[in-house]
Protein backbone atom coordinates (compact mmCIF):
# COMPACT_ATOMS: atom_id res chain seq x y z
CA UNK A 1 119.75 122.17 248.94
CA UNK A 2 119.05 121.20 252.71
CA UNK A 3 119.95 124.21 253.95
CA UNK A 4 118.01 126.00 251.64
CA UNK A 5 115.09 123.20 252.47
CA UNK A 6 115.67 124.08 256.12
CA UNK A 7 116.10 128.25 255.86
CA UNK A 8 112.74 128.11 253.86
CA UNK A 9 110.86 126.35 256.93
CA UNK A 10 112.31 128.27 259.40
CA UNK A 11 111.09 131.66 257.32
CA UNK A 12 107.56 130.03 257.22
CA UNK A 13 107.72 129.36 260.68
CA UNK A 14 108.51 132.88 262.07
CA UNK A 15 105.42 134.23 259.84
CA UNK A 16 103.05 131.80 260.44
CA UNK A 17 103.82 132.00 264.45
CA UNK A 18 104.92 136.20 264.55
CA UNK A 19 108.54 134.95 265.89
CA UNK A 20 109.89 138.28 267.30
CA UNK A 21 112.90 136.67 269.34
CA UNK A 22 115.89 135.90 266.75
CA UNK A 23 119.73 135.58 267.25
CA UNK A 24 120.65 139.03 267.97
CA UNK A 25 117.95 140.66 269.43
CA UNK A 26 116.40 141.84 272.46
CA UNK A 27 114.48 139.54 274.64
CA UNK A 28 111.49 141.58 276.32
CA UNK A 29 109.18 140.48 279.08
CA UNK A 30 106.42 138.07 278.27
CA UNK A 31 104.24 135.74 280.72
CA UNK A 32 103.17 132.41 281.22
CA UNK A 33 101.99 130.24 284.34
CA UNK A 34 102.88 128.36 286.90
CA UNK A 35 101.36 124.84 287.76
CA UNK A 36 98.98 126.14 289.93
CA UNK A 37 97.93 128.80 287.20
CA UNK A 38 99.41 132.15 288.57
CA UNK A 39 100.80 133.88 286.07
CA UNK A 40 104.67 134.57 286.31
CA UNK A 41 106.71 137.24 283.63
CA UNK A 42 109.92 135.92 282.33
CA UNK A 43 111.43 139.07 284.31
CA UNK A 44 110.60 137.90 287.77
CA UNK A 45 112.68 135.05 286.82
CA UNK A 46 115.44 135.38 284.45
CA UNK A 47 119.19 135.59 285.64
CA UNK A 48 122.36 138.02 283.70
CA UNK A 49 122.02 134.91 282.20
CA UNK A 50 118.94 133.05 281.04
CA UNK A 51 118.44 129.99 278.98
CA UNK A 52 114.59 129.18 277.70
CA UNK A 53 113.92 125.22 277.43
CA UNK A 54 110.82 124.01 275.80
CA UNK A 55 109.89 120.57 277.20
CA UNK A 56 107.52 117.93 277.11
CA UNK A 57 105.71 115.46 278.99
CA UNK A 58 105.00 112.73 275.87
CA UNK A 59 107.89 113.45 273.71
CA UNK A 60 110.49 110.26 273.83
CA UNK A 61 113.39 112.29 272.69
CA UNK A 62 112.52 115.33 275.06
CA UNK A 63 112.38 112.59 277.70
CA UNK A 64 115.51 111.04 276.88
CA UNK A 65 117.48 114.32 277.72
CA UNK A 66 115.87 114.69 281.07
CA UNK A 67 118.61 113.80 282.74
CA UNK A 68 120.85 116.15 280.62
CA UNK A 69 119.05 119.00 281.37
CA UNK A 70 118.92 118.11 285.09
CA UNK A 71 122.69 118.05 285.22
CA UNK A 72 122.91 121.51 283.04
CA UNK A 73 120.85 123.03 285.44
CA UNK A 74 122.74 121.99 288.73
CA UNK A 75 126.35 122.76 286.81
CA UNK A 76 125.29 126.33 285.47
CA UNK A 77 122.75 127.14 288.15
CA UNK A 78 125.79 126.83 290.44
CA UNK A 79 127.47 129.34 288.03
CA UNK A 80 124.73 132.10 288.36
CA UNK A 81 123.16 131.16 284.76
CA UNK A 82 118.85 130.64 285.78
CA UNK A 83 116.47 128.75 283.59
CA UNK A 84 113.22 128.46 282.12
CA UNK A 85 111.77 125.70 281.52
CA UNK A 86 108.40 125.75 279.34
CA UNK A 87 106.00 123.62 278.18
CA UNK A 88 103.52 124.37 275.66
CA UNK A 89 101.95 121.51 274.33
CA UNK A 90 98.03 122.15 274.47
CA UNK A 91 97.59 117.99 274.99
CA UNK A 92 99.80 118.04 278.22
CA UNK A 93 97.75 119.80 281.09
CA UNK A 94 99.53 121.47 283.96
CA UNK A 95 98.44 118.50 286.67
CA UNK A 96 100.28 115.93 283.78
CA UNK A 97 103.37 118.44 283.60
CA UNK A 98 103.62 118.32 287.40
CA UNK A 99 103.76 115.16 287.68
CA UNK A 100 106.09 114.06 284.95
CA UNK A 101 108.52 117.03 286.59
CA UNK A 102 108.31 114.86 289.97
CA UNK A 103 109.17 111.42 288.12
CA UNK A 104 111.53 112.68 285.91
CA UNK A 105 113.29 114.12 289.14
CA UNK A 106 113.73 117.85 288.26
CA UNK A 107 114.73 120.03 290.83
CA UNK A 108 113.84 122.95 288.34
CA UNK A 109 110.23 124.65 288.38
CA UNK A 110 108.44 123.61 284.82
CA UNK A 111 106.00 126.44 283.64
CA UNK A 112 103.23 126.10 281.43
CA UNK A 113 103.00 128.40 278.40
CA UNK A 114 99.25 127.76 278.15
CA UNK A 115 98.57 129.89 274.58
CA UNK A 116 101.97 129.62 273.17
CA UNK A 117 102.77 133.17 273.90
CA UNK A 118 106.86 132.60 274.83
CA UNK A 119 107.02 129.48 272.14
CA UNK A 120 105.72 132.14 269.48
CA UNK A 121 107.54 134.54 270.23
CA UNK A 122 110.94 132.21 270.02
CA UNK A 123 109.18 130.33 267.75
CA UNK A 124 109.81 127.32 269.23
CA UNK A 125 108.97 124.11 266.84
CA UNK A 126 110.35 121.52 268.75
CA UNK A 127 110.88 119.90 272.51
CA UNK A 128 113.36 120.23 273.20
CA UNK A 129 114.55 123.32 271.96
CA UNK A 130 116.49 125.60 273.79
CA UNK A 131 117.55 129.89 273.86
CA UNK A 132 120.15 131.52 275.50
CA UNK A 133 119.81 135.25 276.25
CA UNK A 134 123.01 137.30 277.58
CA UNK A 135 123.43 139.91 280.53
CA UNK A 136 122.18 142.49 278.07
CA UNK A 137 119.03 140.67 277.30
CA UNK A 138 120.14 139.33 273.73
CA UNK A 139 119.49 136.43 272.37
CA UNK A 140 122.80 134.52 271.42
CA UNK A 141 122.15 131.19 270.67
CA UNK A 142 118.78 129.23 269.75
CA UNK A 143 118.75 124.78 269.03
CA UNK A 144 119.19 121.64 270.30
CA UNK A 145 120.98 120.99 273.67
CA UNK A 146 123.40 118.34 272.08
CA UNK A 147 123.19 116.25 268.80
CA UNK A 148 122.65 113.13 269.31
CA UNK A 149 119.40 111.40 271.38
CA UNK A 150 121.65 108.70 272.17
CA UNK A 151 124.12 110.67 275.12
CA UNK A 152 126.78 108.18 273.88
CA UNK A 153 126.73 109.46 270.12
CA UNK A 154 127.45 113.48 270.99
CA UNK A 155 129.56 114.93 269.21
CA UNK A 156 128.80 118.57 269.61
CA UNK A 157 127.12 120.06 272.66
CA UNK A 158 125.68 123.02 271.64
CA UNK A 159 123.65 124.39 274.24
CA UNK A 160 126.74 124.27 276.50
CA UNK A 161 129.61 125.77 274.12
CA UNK A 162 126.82 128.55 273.52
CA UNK A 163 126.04 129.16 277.64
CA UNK A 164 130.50 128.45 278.05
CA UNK A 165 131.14 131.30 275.36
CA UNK A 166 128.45 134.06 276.87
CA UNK A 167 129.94 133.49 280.16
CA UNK A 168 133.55 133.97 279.25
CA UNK A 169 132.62 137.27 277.50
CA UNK A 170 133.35 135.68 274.09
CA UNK A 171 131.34 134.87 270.54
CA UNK A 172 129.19 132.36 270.64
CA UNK A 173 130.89 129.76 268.28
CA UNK A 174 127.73 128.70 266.41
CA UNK A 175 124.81 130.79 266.89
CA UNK A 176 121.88 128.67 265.90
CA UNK A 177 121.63 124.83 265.60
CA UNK A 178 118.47 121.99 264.66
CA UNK A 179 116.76 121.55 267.41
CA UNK A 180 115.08 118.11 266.68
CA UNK A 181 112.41 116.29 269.06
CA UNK A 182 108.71 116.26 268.58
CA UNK A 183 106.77 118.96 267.69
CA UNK A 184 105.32 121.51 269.91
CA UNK A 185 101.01 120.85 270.28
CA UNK A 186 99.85 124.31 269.57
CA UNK A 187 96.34 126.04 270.70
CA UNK A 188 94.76 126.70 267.57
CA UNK A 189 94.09 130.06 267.57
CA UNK A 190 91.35 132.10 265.22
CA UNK A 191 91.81 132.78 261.75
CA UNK A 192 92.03 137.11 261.67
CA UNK A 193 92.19 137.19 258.03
């Protein structure tokens, strides 16, 4: 029953936002901005291997993995693997991303996906939520970085199995997982119907 709970949002969730990005498939270009509001294509800056993060500036639980994701991306940024990290809540303005990015300590560049163009096309629900896209430009895993808020509960780290598997060459063990945080603040765009 929750699985068929959960399927059923997902489906209404790729129609109401036209998700085009699902396990399996290709990963074309698409743009978003930079803090300063240049606009940047995911091809000027993806790697053989890419992973998409969407993250927030308000959002406790995307908070509480900040240092998690710093880590990932010094370990597998070492290893060749690039990342993206996105933010596309409407209510968090690019000076307010900037700064949270400088107290939070990234290192990474945070872009701002000011009309929810990349979190549509993934169709992102949560922060964070995370994609990982192969040397071939497929998408091979989509969810939550690990499963537990608390770094002491983990039990399964699936954003790192998935990126550990598509570097070795091999299956990714589990292909999509919940990705569970707050929701993403979308522009409200106009009804064409």
């Amino acid at each position: 029953m929750k699985n068929s709970i959960w399927g059923a949002a997902l489906l209404l969730a790729s129609l109401t936002f036209g998700q085009e990005y699902k396990i399996g498939s290709k990963v074309g270009d698409f743009s978003f901005k930079d803090l300063k509001g240049n606009s940047v294509r995911f091809s000027q800056v993806k790697g053989g291997i890419t992973v998409v993060a969407f993250i927030s500036t308000k959002c406790p639980i995307s908070n509480a993995y900040s240092d998690r994701m710093e880590k990932l991306y010094r370990e597998y940024t070492a290893k060749g693997v690039k990342f993206v990290f996105l933010n596309a809540n409407q209510n968090e303005p690019p000076a307010e991303v900037e700064e949270h990015a400088k107290s939070a300590g990234y290192t990474f560049p945070v872009y701002k996906d000011a009309d929810n163009v990349a979190a549509d096309l993934f169709g992102a629900q949560f922060t964070p939520d995370t994609y990982v896209i192969d040397q071939s430009g497929t998408l091979r895993y989509h969810g939550y970085i690990d499963d537990s808020r608390n770094e002491a509960r983990v039990t399964n780290r699936g954003l790192r199995n998935a990126l550990d598997a598509v570097m070795a060459g091999k299956t990714v063990p589990v292909t999509e997982t919940r990705a569970f945080g707050c929701t993403i603040k979308r522009v409200r765009k106009p009804n064409t119907t």
